[in-house]
Protein backbone atom coordinates (compact mmCIF):
# COMPACT_ATOMS: atom_id res chain seq x y z
CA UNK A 1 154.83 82.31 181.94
CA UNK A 2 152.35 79.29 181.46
CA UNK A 3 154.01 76.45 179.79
CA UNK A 4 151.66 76.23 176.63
CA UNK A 5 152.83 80.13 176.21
CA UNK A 6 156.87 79.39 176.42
CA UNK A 7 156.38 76.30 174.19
CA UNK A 8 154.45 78.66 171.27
CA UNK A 9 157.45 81.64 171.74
CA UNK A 10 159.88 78.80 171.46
CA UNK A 11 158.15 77.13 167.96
CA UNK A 12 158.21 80.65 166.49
CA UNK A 13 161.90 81.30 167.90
CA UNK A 14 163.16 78.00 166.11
CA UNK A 15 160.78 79.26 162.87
CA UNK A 16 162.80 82.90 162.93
CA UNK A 17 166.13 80.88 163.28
CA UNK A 18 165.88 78.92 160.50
CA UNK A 19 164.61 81.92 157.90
CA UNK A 20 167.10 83.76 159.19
CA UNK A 21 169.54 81.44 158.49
CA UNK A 22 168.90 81.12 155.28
CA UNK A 23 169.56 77.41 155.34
CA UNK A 24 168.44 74.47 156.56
CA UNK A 25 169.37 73.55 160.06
CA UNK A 26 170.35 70.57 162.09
CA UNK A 27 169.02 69.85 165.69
CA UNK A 28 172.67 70.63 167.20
CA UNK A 29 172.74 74.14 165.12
CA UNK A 30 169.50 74.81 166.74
CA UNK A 31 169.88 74.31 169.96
CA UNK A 32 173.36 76.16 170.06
CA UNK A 33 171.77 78.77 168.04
CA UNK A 34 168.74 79.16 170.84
CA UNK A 35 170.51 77.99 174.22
CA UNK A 36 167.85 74.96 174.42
CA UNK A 37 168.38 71.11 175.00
CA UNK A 38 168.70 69.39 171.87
CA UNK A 39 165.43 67.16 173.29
CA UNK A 40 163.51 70.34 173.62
CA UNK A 41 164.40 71.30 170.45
CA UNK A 42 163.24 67.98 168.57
CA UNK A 43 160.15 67.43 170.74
CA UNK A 44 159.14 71.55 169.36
CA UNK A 45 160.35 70.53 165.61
CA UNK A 46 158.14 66.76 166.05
CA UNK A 47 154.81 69.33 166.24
CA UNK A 48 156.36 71.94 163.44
CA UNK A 49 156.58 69.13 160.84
CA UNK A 50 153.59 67.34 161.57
CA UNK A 51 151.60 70.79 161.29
CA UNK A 52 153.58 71.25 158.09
CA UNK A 53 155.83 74.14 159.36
CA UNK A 54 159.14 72.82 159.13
CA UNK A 55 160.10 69.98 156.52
CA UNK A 56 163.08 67.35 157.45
CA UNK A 57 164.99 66.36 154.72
CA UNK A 58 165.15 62.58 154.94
CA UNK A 59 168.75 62.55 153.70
CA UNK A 60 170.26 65.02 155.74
CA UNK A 61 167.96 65.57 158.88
CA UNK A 62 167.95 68.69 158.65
CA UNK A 63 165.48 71.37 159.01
CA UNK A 64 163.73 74.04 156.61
CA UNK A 65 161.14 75.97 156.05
CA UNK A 66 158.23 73.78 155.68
CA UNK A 67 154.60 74.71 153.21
CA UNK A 68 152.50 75.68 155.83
CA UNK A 69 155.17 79.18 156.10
CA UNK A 70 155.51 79.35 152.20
CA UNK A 71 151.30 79.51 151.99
CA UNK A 72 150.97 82.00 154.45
CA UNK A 73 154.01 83.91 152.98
CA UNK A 74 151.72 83.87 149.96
CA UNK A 75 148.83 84.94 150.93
CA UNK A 76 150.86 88.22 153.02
CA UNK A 77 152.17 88.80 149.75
CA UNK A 78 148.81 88.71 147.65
CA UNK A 79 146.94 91.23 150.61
CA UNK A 80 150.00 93.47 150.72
CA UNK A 81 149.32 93.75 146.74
CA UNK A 82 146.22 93.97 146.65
CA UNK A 83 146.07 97.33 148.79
CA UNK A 84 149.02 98.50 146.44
CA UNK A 85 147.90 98.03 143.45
CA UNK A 86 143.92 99.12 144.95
CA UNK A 87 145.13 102.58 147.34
CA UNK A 88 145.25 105.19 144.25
CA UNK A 89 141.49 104.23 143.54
CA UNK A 90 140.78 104.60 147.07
CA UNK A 91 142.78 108.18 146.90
CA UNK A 92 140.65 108.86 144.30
CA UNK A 93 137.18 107.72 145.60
CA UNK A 94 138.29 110.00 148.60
CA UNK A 95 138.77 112.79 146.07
CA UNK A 96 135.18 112.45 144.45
CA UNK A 97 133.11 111.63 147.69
CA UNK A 98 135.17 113.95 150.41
CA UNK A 99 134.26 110.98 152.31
CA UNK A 100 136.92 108.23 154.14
CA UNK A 101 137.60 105.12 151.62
CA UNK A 102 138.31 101.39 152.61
CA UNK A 103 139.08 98.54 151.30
CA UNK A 104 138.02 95.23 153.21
CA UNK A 105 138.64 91.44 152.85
CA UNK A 106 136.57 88.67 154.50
CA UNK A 107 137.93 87.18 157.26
CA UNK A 108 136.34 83.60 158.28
CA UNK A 109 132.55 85.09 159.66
CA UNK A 110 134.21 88.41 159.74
CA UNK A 111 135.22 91.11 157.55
CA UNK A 112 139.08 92.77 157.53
CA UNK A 113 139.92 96.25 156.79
CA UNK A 114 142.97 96.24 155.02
CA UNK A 115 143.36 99.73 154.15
CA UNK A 116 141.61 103.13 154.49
CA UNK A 117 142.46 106.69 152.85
CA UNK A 118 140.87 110.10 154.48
CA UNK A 119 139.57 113.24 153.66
CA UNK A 120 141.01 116.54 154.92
CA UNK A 121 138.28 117.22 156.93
CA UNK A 122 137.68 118.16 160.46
CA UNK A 123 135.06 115.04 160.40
CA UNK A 124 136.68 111.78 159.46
CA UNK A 125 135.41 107.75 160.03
CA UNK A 126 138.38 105.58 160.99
CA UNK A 127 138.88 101.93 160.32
CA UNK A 128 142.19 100.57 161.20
CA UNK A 129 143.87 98.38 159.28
CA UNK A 130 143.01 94.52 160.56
CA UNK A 131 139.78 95.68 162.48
CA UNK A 132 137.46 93.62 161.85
CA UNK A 133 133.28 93.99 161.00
CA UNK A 134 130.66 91.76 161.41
CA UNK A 135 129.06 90.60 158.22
CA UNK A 136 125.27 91.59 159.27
CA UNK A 137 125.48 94.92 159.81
CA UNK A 138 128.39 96.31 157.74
CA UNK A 139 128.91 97.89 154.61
CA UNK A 140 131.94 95.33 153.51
CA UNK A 141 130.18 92.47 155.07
CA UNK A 142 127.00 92.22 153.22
CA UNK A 143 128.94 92.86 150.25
CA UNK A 144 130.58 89.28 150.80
CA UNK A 145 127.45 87.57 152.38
CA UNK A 146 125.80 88.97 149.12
CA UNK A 147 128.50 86.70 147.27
CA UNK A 148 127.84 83.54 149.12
CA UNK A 149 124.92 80.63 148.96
CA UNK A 150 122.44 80.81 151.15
CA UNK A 151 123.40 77.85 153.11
CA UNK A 152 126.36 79.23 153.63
CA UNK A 153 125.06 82.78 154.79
CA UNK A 154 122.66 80.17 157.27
CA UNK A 155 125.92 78.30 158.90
CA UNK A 156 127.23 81.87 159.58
CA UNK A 157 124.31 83.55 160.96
CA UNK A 158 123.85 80.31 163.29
CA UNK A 159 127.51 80.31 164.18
CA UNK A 160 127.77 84.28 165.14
CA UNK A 161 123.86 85.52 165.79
CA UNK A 162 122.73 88.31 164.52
CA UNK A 163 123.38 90.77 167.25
CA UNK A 164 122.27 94.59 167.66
CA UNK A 165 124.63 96.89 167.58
CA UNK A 166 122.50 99.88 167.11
CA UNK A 167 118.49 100.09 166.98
CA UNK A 168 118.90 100.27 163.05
CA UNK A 169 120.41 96.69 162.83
CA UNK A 170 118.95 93.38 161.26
CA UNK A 171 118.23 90.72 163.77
CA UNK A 172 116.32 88.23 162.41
CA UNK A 173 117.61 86.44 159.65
CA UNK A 174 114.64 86.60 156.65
CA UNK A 175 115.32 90.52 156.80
CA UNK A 176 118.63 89.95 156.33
CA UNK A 177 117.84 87.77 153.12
CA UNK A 178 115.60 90.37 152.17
CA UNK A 179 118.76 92.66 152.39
CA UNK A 180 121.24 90.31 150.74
CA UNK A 181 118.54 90.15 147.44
CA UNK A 182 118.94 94.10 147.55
CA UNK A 183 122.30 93.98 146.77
CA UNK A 184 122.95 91.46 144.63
CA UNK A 185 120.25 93.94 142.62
CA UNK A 186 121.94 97.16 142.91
CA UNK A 187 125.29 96.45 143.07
CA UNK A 188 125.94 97.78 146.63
CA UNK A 189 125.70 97.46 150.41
CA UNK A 190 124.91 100.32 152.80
CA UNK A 191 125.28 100.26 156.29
CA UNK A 192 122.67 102.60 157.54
CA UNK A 193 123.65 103.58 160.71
CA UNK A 194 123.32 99.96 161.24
CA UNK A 195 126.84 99.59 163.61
CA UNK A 196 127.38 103.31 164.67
CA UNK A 197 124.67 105.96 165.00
CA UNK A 198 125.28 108.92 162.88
CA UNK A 199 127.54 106.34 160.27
CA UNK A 200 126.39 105.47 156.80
CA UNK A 201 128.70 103.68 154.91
CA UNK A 202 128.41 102.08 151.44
CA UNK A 203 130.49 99.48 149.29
CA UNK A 204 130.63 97.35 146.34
CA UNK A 205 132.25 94.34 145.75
CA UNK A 206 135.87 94.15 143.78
CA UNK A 207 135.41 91.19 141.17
CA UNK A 208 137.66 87.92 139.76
CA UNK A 209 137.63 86.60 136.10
CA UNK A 210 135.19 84.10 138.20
CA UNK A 211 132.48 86.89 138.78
CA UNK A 212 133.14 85.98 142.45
CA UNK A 213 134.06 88.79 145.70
CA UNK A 214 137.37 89.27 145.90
CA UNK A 215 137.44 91.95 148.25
CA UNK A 216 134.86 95.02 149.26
CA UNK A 217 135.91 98.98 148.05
CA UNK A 218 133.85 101.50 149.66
CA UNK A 219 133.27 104.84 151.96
CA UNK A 220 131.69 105.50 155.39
CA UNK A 221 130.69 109.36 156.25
CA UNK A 222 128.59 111.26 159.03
CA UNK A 223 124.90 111.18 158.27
CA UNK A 224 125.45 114.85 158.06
CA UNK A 225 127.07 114.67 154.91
CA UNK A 226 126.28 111.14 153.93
CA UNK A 227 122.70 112.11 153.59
CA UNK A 228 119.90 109.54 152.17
CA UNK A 229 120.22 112.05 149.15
CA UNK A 230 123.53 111.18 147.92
CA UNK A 231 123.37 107.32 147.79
CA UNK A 232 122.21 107.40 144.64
CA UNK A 233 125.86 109.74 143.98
CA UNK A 234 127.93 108.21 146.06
CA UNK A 235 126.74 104.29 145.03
CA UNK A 236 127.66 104.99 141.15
CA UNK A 237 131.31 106.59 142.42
CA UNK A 238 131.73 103.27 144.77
CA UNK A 239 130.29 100.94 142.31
CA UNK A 240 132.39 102.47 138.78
CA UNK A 241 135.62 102.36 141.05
CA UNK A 242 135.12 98.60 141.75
CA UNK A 243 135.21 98.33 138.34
CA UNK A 244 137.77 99.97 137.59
CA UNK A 245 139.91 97.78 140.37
CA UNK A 246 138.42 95.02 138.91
CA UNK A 247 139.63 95.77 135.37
CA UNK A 248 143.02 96.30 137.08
CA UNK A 249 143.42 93.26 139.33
CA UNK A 250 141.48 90.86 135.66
CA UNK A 251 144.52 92.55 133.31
CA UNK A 252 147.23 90.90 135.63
CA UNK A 253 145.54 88.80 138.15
CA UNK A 254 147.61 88.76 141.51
CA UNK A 255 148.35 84.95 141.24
CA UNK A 256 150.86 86.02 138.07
CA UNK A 257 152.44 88.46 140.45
CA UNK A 258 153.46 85.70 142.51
CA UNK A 259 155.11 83.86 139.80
CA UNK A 260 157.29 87.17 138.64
């Protein structure tokens, strides 16, 4: 085991001691609690508290949980609603397509599944839960690029390329403009065959109070079944349950949640 590798098991070892403590935690309770030199131990917490992951009460010397853990507990908290409070309308958008629903979040130049519901059918699109998508040429993705300013969609397209992932994909960035103007127009992105060959997928983006993406509710089928002929179907199903989870998340936005 490389060094850098032992010192990052050991930071998250001292993190797990002190939440499951309960309690702050001196430099002697953690190195009894962990077998490690009480130098080892203090040189490991130095980094935690500078990086905002452990706090040291000036009084005591002790050590807690520091911000850094509290945002990120947040934000676990606010995605793990999110796909609560969102899976019966992707049950239901299962229900009225027959096709497999997602729900995706983006992800730094990336997009996240966070959750997917199928169809009972012999034919089924899978997306597990923390794959990720590239912006271009997904359903979810153009849904957020859709969202952003175009300098922003620029610094991303420079940063990751637009590569091909199928002969259907856009490559050069003024198509993908072109695209991006399409659905800010009709409410939707569709990924036509654009990843996978024989995949069309379409979604619409899950609004704030702010008007702005929050997240990206849609369906991926076969081209067999998802046929050019249903978009027009399937697009007012995606777009009404957006809506709908819009409504939902507006009437008690997830940030009260947090306070309850």
């Amino acid at each position: 085991m490389s060094e850098n590798v032992q010192s990052v098991e050991r930071a998250l070892d001292i993190i797990n001691t002190i939440v499951a403590a309960n309690r702050s935690l001196s430099v002697g309770e953690l190195s009894q609690a962990m077998g490690l030199a009480p130098s080892t131990i203090h040189r490991i917490l130095q980094t935690l508290t500078v990086k905002n992951y452990v706090f040291q009460d000036p009084q005591t010397k002790r050590y807690d949980i520091g911000p850094e853990i509290v945002d990120i507990s947040s934000a676990l908290y606010l995605r793990y609603d999110l796909v609560r409070r969102v899976r019966p309308y992707l049950q239901e958008l299962v229900e009225v397509t027959g096709e497999t629903a997602h729900i995706a979040q983006l992800y730094g130049t990336t997009a996240m599944y966070l959750s997917q519901v199928e169809p009972f059918s012999m034919v089924r699109m899978f997306t597990t839960p923390g794959s990720i998508a590239p912006l271009h040429c997904s359903d979810v993705g153009k849904v957020f690029l859709a969202d952003l300013p175009t300098a922003r969609v620029d610094e991303i397209v420079r940063k990751t390329g637009l590569p091909a992932r199928t002969p259907h994909t856009i490559t050069d960035e003024p198509a993908l403009l072109a695209e991006l103007l399409c659905v800010r127009s009709q409410g939707y992105a569709l990924d036509d065959e654009e990843r996978e060959v024989g995949v069309r997928c379409l979604s619409a983006g899950i609004l704030n109070g702010a008007r702005k993406v929050i997240a990206a509710i849609g369906v991926a089928g076969p081209t067999s079944r998802m046929s050019r002929g249903r978009i027009e179907e399937v697009s007012e199903a995606v777009i009404g349950m957006a809506r709908r989870c819009a409504d939902e998340l507006i009437r008690q936005p997830m940030a009260e949640l947090v306070g309850d």
